[in-house]
Protein backbone atom coordinates (compact mmCIF):
# COMPACT_ATOMS: atom_id res chain seq x y z
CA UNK A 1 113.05 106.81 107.31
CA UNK A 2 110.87 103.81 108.96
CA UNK A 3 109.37 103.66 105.27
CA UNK A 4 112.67 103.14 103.74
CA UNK A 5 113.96 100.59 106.32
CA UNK A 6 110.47 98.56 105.79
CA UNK A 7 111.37 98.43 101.80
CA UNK A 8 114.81 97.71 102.35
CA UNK A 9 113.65 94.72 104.88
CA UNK A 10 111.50 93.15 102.84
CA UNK A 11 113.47 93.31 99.90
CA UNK A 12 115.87 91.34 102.07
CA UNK A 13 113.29 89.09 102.49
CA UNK A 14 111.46 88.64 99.08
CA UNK A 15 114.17 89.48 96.56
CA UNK A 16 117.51 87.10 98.22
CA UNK A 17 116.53 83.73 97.75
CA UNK A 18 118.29 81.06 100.36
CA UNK A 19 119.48 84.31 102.44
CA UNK A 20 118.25 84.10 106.27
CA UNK A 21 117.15 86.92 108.07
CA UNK A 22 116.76 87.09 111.76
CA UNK A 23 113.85 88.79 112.00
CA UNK A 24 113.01 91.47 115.33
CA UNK A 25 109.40 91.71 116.77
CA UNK A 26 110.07 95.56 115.95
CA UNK A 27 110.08 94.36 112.24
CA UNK A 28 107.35 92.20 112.11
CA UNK A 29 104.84 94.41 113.64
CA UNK A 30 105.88 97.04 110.91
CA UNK A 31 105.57 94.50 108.10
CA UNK A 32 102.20 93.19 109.65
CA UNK A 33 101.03 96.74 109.57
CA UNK A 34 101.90 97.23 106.06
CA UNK A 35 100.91 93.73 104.24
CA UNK A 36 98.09 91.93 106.90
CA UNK A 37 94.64 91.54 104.78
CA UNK A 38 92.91 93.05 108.18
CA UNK A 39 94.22 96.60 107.15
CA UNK A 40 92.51 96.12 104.24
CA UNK A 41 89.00 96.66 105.52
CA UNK A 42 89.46 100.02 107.20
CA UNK A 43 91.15 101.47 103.97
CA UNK A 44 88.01 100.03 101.60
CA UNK A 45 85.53 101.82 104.18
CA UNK A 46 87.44 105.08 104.14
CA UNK A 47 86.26 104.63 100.19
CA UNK A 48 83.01 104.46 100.67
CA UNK A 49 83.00 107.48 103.67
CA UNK A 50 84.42 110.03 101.06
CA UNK A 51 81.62 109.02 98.33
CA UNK A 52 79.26 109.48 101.05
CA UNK A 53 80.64 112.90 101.92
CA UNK A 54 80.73 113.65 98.56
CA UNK A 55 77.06 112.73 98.57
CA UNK A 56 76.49 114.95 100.91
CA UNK A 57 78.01 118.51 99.68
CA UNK A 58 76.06 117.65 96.14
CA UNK A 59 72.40 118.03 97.87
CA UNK A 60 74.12 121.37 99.00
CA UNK A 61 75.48 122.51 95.79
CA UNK A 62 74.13 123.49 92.29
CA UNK A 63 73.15 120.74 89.81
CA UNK A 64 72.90 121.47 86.47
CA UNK A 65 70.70 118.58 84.26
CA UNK A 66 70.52 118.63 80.34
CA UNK A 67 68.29 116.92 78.00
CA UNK A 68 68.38 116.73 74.02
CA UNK A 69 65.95 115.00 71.82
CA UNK A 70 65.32 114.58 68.47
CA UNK A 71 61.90 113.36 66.37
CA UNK A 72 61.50 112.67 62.71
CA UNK A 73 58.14 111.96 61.60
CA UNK A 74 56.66 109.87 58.91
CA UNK A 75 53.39 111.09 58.47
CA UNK A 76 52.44 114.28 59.48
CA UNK A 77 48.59 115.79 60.47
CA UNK A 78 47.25 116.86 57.89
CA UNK A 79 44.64 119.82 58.06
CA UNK A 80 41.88 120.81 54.78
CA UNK A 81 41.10 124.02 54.67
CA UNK A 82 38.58 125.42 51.85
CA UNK A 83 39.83 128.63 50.65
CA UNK A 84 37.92 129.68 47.36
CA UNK A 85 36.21 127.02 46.58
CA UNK A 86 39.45 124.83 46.69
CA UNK A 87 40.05 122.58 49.48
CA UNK A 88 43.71 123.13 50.61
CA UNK A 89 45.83 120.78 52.82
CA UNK A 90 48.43 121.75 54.97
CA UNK A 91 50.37 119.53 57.03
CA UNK A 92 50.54 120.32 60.42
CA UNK A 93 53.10 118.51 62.18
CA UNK A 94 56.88 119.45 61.48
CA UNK A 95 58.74 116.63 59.08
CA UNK A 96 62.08 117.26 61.69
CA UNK A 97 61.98 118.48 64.89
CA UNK A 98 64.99 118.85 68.02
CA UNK A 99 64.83 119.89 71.29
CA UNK A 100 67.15 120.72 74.18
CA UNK A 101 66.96 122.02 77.42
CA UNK A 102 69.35 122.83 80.36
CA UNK A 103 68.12 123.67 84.63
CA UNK A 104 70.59 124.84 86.91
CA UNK A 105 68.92 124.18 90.39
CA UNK A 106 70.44 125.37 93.30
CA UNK A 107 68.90 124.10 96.80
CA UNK A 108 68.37 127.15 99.16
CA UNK A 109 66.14 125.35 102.17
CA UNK A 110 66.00 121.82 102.81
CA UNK A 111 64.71 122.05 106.57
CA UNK A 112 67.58 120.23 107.58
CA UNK A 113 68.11 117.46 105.44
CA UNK A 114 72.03 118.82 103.89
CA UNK A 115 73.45 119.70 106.97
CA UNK A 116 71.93 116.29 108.69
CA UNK A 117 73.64 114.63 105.67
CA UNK A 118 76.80 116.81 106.34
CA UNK A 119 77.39 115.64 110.00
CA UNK A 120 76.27 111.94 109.21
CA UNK A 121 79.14 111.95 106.96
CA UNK A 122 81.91 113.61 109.09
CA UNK A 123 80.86 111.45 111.87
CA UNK A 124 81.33 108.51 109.36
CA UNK A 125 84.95 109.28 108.78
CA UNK A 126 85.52 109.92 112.29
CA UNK A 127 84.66 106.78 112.94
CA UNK A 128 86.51 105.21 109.99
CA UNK A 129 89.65 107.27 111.77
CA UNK A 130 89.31 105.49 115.21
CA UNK A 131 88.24 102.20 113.21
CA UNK A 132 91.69 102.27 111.37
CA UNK A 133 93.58 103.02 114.46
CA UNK A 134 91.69 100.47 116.86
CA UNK A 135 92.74 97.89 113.82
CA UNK A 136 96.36 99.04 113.81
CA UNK A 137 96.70 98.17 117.90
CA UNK A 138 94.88 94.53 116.61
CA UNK A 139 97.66 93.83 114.17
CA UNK A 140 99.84 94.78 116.45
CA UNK A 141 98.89 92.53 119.47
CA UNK A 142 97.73 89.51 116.89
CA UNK A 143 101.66 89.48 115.41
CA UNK A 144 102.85 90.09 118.93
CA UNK A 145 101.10 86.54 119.45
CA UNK A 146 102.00 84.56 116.61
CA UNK A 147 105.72 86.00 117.63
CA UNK A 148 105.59 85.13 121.11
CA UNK A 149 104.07 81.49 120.04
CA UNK A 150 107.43 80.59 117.99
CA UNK A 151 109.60 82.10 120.64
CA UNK A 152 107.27 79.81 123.41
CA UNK A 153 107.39 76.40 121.07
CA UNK A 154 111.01 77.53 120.42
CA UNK A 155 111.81 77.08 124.33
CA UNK A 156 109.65 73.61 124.39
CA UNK A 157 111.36 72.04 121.83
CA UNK A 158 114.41 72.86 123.24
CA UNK A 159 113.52 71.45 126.22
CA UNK A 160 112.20 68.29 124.63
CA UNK A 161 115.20 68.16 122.71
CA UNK A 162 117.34 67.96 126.33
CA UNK A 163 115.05 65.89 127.82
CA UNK A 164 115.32 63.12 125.00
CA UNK A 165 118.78 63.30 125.15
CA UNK A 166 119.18 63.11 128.97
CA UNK A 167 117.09 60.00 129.02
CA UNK A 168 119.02 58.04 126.02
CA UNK A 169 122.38 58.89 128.14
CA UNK A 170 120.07 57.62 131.37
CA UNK A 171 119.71 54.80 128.61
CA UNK A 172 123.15 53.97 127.95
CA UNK A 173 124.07 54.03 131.57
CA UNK A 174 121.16 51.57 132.67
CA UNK A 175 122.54 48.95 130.47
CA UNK A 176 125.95 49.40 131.11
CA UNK A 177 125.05 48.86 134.56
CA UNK A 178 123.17 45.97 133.44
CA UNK A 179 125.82 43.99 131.83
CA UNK A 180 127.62 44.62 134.91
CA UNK A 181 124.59 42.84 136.88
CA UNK A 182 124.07 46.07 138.87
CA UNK A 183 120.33 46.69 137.97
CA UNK A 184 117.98 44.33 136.02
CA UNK A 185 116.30 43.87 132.95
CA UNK A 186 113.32 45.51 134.74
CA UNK A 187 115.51 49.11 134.75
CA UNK A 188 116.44 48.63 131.62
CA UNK A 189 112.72 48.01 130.18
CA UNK A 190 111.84 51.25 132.28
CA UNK A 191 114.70 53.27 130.77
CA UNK A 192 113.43 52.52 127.35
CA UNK A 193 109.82 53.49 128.23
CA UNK A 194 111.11 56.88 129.41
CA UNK A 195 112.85 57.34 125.95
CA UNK A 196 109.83 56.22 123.81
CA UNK A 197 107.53 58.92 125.82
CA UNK A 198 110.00 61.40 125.18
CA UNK A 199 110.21 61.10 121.17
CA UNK A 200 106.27 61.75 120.52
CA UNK A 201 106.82 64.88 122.92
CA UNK A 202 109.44 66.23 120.84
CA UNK A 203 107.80 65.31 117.72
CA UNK A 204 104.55 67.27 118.71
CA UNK A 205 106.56 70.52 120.25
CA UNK A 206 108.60 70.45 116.56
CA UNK A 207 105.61 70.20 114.46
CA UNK A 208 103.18 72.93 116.56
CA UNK A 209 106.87 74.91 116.14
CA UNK A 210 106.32 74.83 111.87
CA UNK A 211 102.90 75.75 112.28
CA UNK A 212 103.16 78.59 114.50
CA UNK A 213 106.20 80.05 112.18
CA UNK A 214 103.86 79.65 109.35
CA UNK A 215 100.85 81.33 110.60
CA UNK A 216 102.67 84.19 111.52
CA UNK A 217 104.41 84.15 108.04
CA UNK A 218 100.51 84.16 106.64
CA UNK A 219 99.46 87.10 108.74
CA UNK A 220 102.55 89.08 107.45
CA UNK A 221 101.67 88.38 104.30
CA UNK A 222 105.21 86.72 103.62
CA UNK A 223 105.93 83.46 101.08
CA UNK A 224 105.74 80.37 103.84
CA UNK A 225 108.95 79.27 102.13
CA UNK A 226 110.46 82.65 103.28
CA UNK A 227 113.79 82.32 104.78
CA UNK A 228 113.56 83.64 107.86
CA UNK A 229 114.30 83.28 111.61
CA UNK A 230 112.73 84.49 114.47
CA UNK A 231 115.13 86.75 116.90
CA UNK A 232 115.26 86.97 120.79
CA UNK A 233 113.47 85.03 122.94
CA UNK A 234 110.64 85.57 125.88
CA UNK A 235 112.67 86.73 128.84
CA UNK A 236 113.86 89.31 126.59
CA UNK A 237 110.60 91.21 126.88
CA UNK A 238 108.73 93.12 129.43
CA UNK A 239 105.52 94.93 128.66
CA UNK A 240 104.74 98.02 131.37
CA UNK A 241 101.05 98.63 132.74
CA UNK A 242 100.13 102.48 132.67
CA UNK A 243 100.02 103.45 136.80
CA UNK A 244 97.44 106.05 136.57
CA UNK A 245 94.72 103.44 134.14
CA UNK A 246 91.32 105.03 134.92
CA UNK A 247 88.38 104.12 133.78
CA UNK A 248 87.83 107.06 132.01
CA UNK A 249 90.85 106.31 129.83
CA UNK A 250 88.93 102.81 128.88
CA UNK A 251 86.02 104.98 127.89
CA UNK A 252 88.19 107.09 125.68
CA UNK A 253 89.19 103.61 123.47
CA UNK A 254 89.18 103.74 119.45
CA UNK A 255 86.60 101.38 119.53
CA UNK A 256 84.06 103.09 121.77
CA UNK A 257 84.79 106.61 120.59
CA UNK A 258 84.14 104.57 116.61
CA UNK A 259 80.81 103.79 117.93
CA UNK A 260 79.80 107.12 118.99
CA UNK A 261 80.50 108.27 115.66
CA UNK A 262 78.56 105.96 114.56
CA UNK A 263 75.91 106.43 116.78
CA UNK A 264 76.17 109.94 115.45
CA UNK A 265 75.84 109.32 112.04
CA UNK A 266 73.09 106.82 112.36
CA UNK A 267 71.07 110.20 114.75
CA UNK A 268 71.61 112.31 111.39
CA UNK A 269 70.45 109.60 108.85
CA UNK A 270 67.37 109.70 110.94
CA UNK A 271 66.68 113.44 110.92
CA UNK A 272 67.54 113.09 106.88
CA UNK A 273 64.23 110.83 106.39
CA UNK A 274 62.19 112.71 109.12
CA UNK A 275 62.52 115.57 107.65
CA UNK A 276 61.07 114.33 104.88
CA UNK A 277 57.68 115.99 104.78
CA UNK A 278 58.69 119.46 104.32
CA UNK A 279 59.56 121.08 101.41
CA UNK A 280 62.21 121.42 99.48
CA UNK A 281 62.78 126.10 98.26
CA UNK A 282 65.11 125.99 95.77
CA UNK A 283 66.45 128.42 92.84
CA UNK A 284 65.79 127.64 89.10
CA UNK A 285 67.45 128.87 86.30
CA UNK A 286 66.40 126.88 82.65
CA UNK A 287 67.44 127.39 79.26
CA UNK A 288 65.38 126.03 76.17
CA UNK A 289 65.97 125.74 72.43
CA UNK A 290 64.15 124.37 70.06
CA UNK A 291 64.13 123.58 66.38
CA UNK A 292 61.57 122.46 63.68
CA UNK A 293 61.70 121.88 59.87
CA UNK A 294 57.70 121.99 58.38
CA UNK A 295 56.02 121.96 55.55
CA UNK A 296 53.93 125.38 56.55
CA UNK A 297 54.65 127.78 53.31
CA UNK A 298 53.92 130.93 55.50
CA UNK A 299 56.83 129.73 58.05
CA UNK A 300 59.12 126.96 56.78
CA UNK A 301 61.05 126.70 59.67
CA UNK A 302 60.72 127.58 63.16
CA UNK A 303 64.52 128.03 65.40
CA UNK A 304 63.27 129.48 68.46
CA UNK A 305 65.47 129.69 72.52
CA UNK A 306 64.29 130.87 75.85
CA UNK A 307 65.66 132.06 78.88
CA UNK A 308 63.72 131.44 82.41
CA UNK A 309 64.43 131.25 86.15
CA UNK A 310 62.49 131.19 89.34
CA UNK A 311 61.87 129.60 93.08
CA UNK A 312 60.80 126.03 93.19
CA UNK A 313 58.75 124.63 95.96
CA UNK A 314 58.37 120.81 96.20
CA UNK A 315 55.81 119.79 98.61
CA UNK A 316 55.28 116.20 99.53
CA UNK A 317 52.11 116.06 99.95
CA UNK A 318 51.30 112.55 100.15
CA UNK A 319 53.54 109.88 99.99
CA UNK A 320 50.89 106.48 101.55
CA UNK A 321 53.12 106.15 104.40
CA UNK A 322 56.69 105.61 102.43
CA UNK A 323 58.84 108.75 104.45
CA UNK A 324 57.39 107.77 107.48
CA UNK A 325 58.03 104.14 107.21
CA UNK A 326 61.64 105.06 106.14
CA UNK A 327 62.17 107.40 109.14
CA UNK A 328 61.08 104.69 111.28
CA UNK A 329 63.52 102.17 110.15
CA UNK A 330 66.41 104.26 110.96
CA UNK A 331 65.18 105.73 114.20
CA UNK A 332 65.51 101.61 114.84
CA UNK A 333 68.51 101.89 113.54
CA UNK A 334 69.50 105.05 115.55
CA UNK A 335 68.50 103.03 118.50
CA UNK A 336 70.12 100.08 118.01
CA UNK A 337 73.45 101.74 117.73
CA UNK A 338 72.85 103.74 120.96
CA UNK A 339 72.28 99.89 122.36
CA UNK A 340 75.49 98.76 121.17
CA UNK A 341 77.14 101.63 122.29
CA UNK A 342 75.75 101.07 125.98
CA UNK A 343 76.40 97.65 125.19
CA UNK A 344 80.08 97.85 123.98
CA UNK A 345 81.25 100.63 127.70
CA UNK A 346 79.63 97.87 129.88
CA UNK A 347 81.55 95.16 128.25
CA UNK A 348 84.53 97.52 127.91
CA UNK A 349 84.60 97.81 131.71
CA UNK A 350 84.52 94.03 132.32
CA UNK A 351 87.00 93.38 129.53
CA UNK A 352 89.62 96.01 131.74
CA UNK A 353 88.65 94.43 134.65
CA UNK A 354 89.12 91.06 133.29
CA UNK A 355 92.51 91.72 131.59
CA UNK A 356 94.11 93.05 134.35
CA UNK A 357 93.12 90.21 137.04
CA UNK A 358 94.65 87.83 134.22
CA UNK A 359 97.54 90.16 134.30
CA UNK A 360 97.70 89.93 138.09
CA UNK A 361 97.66 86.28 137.90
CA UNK A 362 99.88 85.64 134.97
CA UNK A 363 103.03 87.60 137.03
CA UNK A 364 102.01 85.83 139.76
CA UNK A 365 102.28 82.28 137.87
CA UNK A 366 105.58 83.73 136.29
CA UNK A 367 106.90 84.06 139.80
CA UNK A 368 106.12 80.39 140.86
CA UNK A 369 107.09 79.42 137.94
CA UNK A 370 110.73 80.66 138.36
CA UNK A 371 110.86 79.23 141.70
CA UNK A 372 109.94 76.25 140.83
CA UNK A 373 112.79 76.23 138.25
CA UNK A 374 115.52 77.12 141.19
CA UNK A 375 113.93 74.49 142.76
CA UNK A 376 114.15 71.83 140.47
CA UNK A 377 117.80 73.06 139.59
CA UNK A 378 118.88 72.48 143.43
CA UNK A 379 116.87 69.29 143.41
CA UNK A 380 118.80 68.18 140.54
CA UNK A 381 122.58 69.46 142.28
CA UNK A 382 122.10 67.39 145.10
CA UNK A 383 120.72 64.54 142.98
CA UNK A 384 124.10 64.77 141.16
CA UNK A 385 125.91 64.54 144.37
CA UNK A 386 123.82 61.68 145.77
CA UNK A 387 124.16 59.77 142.33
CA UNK A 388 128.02 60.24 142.63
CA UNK A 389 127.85 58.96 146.23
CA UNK A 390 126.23 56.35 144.84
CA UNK A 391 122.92 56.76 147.31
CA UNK A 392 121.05 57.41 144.18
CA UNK A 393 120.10 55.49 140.52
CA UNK A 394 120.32 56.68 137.39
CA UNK A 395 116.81 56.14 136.84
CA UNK A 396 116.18 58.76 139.89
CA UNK A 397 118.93 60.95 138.71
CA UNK A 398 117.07 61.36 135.36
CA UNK A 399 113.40 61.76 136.94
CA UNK A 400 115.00 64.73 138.52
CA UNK A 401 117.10 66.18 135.18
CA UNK A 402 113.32 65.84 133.68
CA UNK A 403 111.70 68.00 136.39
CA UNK A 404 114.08 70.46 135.43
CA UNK A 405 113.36 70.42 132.19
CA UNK A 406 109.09 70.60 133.17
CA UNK A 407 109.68 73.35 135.15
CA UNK A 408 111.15 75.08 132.48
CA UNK A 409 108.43 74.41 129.97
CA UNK A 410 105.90 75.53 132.47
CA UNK A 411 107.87 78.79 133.41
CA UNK A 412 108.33 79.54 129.55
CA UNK A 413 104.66 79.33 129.13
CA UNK A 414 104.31 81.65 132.22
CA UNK A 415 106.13 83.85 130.86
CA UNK A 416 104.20 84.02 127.38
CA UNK A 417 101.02 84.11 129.23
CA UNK A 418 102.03 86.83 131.17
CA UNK A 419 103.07 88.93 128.04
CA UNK A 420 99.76 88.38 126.35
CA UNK A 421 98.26 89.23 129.75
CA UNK A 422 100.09 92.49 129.66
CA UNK A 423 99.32 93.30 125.91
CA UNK A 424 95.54 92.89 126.21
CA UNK A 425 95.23 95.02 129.47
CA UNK A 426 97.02 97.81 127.60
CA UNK A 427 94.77 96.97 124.47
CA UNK A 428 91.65 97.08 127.07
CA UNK A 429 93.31 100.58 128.39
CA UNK A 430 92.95 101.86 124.75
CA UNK A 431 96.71 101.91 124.27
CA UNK A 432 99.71 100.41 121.83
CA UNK A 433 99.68 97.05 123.08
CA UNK A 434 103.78 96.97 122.91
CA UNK A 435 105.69 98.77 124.83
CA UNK A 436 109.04 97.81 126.52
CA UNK A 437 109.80 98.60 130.05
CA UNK A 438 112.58 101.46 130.54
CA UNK A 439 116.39 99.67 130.71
């Protein structure tokens, strides 16, 4: 069913030119799963995992090699024999001759080396599993992001949008008062700086606005001409925080349990090219034909087959150093992993740690934030009353409409910050990095 409604949606969006779609986060995260270039990677690896298990079952299982050759000669050997006082020649190599040959060997003890390649393998696509599913929670949070961001610049220009407007009507008002001979030149010269600081504002929050809704079109993998609108806005969401994070559940991430696999794998390469020096038992079965056209009177042709089968023992003996050499380099391979892996849990642990003090703060900064909006909204009420009292300017009454409108910028930022905030710490607790509070 979610399959179907992801066709149907971006049919909507790809086949009905000039039609606008209001698109959900819900819906971009599913598209971003299905068309972002980073999925891309995982799926190509998973490729090369099943050759490698393939690989690994054929050094278990019977191999069967032919070979067929052919030789015409020119000039054969030619052998004088005196028989009776006559010298006789008779050639002795055949004019035509073809060959074939077929081995079945079957591997019966390889000290190791097919079951190491067996587990390398597996452990490969384990890791290719928790790969693919640590890259799924990345899509996830990166469109959650570029979402949020065009929601966020939404808000600001917005804002900058009022703002410009209350200070042209602060504008009008100055002058008016000014023709009157209530305030001077001076307040009207200030009025119009106001207005010309407000226009780059709005020009900058518009054009980081475009860019935002076209970098999240490029990391769906949608036409940037797309028509397409972005739905809901940021106090809309709320991400919960697991109550009962543990450290052990950061331990238990895709990411880490991907490089234990790994880790794994690389352990099992190294026991593959150890294991080198011993020998190789393994069943034989060969069948040989064989056909030759000569010039011998006593036998002109010669159509002969054979049937044989045995153990094989192949004994390196001495190989100047190579197996070792090649064991060595991925023991320091073997080792390097386990260094990344100690690496990657210590870093893990400060990432958590990190994450959720941000998290701490960024709530904490969303709730000053919204205070500082009430405040500013009061300040600006009794700045209205004042102004109709006439104890206050115009100028004064539109300093204190534009704190309103800051406030509100910084609280819409807040609130973005703290819904990244709350994304990474469940990304850092090895979770889906979206998920809605209960209504």
């Amino acid at each position: 069913m979610k399959k179907f409604q992801l066709l149907f949606l971006l049919s909507m969006l790809f086949l009905v030119p000039g039609m606008a779609y209001a698109l959900t986060l819900e819906e971009a995260i599913a598209i971003g799963k299905n068309r972002s270039l980073k999925q891309q990677e995982p799926k190509i690896d998973r490729q090369k995992v099943n050759g490698q298990i393939k690989e690994a079952w054929s050094n278990a299982l019977p191999q069967l090699d032919g070979s067929v050759a052919y030789q015409r000669s020119w000039k054969q050997n030619v052998m004088f024999v005196n028989m009776g006082g006559e010298t006789q020649q008779f050639k002795m190599q055949q004019a035509n001759s073809a060959t074939g040959n077929a081995t079945l060997n079957q591997p019966i003890y390889t000290f190791g080396r097919v079951g190491s390649g067996l587990k390398a393998a597996y452990a490969a696509r384990r890791a290719n599993d928790h790969q693919s599913a640590n890259t799924e929670r990345l899509i996830e949070l990166e469109v959650m992001k570029r979402y949020w961001s065009v929601l966020l610049l939404r808000d600001v220009v917005a804002v900058r949008q009022n703002g410009l407007a209350v200070s042209d009507s602060a504008l009008q008002k100055v002058k008016r008062l000014r023709d009157v001979g209530m305030l001077s030149d001076y307040d009207v010269l200030r009025a119009e700086v106001q207005v010309s600081n407000q226009k780059p504002q709005l020009q900058q929050a518009q054009n980081a606005l475009r860019l935002s809704e076209l970098s999240l079109f490029e990391f769906l993998g949608v036409p940037m001409d797309t028509a397409m609108s972005i739905d809901g806005n940021l106090a809309e969401y709320g991400i919960s925080i697991p109550e009962n994070a543990s450290m052990q559940n950061v331990l238990k991430r895709d990411d880490l349990e991907a490089l234990r696999d790994l880790t794994t794998m690389s352990r099992n390469v190294y026991n593959i090219y150890n294991n080198m020096h011993w020998p190789v038992i393994g069943a034989q079965v060969s069948y040989s034909w064989q056909w030759s056209d000569d010039y011998w009177h006593l036998k002109p042709t010669n159509n002969a087959s054979s049937v044989a089968g045995g153990i094989a023992i192949q004994i390196p003996l001495w190989t100047s150093g190579k197996n070792s050499g090649v064991a060595q380099q991925h023991k320091a391979d073997w080792k390097k992993m386990e260094l990344q892996l100690r690496q990657a849990e210590r870093g893990a642990r400060l990432q958590y740690e990190s994450a959720l003090r941000n998290y701490q703060a960024a709530v904490e900064t969303e709730a000053g934030a919204t205070i500082a909006v009430q405040q500013a909204e009061q300040a600006r009420t009794i700045a209205q009353t004042k102004l109709a009292q006439g104890q206050l300017t115009p100028l004064e009454m539109d300093a204190a409409q534009l704190d309103e409108l800051v406030a509100k910028v910084s609280l819409a930022q807040a609130r973005f910050d703290r819904l990244v905030a709350a994304a990474e710490t469940r990304m850092a607790l090895g979770d889906k990095p979206y998920r809605t509070l209960a209504k």
